[in-house]
C-alpha atoms as a PDB file:
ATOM      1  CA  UNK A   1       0.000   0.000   0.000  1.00  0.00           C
ATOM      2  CA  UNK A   2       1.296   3.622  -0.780  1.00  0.00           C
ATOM      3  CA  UNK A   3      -0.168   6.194   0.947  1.00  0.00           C
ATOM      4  CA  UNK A   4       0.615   9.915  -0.445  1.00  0.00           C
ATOM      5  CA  UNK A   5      -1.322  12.694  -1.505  1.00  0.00           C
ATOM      6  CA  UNK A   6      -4.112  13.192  -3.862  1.00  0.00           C
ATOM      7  CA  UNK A   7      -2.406  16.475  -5.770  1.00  0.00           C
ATOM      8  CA  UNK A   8       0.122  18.713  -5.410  1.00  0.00           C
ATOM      9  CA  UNK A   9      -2.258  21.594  -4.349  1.00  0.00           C
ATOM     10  CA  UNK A  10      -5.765  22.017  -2.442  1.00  0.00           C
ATOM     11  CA  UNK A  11      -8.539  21.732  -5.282  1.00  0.00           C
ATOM     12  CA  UNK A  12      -8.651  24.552  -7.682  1.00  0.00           C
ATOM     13  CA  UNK A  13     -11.283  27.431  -7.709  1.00  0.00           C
ATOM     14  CA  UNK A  14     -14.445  26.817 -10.219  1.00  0.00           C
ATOM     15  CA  UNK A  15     -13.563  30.442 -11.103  1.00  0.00           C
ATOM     16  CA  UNK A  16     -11.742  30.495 -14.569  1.00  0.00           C
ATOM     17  CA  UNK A  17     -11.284  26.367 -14.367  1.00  0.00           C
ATOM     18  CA  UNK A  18     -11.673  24.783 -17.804  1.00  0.00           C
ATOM     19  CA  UNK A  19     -10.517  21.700 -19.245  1.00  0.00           C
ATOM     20  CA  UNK A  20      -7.078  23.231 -20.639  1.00  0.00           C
ATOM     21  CA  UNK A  21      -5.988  24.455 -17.063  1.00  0.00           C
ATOM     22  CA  UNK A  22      -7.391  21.268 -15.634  1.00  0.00           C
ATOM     23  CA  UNK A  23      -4.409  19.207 -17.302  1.00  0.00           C
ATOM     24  CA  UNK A  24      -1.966  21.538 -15.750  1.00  0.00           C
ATOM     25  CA  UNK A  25      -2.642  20.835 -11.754  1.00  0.00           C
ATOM     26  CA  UNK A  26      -0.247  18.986  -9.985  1.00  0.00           C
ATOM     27  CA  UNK A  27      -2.284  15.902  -9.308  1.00  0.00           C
ATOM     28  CA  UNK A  28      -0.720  12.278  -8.562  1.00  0.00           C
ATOM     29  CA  UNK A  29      -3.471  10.212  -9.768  1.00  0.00           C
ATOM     30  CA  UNK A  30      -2.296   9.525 -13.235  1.00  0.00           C
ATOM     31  CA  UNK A  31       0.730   6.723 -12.349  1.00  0.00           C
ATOM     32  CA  UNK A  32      -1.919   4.975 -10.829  1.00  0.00           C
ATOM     33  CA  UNK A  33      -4.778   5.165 -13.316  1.00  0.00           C
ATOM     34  CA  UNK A  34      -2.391   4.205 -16.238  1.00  0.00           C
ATOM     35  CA  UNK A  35      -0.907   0.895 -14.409  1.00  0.00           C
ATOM     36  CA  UNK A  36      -4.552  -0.165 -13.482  1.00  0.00           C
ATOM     37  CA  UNK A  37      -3.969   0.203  -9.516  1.00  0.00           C
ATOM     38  CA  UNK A  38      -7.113   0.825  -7.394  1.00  0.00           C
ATOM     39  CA  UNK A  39      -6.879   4.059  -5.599  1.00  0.00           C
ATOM     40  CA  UNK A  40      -8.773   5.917  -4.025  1.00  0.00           C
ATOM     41  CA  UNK A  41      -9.403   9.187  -2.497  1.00  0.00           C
ATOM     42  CA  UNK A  42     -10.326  10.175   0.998  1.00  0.00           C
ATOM     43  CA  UNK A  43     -10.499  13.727   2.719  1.00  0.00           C
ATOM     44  CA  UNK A  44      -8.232  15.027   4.778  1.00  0.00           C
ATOM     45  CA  UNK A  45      -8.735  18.714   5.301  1.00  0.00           C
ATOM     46  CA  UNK A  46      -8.584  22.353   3.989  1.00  0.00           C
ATOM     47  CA  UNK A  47      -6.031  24.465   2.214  1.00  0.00           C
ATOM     48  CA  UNK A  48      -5.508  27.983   4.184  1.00  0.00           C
ATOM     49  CA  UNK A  49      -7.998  29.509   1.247  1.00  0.00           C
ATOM     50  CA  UNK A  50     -10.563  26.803   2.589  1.00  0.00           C
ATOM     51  CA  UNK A  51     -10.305  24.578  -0.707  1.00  0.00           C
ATOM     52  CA  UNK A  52     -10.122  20.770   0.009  1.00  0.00           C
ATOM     53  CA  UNK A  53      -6.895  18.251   0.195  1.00  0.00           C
ATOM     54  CA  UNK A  54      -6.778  14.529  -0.280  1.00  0.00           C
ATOM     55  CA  UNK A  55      -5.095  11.307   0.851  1.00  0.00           C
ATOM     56  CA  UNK A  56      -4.323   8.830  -1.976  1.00  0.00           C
ATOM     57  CA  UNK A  57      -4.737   5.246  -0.768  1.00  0.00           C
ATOM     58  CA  UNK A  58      -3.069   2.856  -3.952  1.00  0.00           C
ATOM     59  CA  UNK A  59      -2.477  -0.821  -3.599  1.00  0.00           C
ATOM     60  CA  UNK A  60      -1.495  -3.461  -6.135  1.00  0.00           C
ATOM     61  CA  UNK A  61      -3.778  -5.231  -8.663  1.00  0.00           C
ATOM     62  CA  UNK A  62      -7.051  -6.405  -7.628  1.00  0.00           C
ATOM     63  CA  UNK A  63      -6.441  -5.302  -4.017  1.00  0.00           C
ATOM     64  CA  UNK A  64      -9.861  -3.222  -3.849  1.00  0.00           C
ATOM     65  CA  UNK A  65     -10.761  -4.472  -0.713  1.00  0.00           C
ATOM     66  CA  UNK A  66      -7.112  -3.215   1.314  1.00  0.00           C
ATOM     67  CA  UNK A  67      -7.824   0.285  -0.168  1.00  0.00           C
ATOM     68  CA  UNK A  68     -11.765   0.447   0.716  1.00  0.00           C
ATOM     69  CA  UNK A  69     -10.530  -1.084   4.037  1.00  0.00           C
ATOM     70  CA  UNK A  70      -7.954   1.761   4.848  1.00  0.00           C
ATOM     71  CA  UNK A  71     -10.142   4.473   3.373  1.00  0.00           C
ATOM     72  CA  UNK A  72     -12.512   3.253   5.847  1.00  0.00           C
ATOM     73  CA  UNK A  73     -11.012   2.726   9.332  1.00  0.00           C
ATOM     74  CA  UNK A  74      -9.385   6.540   8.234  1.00  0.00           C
ATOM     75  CA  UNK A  75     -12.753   7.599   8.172  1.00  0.00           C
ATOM     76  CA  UNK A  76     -13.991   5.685  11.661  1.00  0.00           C
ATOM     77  CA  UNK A  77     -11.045   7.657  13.203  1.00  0.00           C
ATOM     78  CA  UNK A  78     -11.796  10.996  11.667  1.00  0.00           C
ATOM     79  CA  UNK A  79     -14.454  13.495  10.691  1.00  0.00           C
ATOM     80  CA  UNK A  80     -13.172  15.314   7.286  1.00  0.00           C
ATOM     81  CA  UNK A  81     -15.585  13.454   5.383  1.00  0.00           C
ATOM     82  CA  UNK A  82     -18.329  15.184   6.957  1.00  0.00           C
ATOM     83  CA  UNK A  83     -16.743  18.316   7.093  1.00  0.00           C
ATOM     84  CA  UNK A  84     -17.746  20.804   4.003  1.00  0.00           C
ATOM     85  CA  UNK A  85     -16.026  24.005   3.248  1.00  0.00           C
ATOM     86  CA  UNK A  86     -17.447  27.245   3.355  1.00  0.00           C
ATOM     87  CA  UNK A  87     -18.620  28.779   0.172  1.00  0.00           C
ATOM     88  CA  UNK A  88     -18.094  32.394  -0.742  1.00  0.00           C
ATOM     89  CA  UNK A  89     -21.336  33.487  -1.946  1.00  0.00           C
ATOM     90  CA  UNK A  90     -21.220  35.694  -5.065  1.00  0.00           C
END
């Protein structure tokens, strides 16, 4: 199991996102899609602009269950998966 995380940066603003500036965040997720390793995702918190962070759970091939199974007992011990950021209302 490799345990890292999810991008190099809190998520990025809907302002001004679009599919061409999407390719350019730092995100870790691609090694992982491209050798066919479940991963998964699991909260773990705000940037100091309130924008959320992730935890990258990866194991080997056809070892779903280990990452739902880590993903989960995180979650038992923590509350960031309840936890929603606050919105600036425009």
């Amino acid at each position: 199991v490799i345990i890292g995380l999810t991008a190099g940066a809190g998520a990025p603003p809907v302002e001004g996102l679009d599919f061409a500036s999407a390719l350019t965040l730092p995100v870790f997720t691609a090694v992982w899609n491209g050798l066919g390793f479940p991963t998964m995702s699991v909260p773990i918190g705000f940037t100091d602009a309130g924008l959320p962070v992730g935890m990258q759970v990866s194991a080997g091939p056809w070892d779903e269950a280990r990452v739902l199974a880590i993903g989960d007992a995180y979650q038992q011990l923590t509350d960031w998966h309840r936890a929603v950021p606050t919105m600036a209302v425009q």
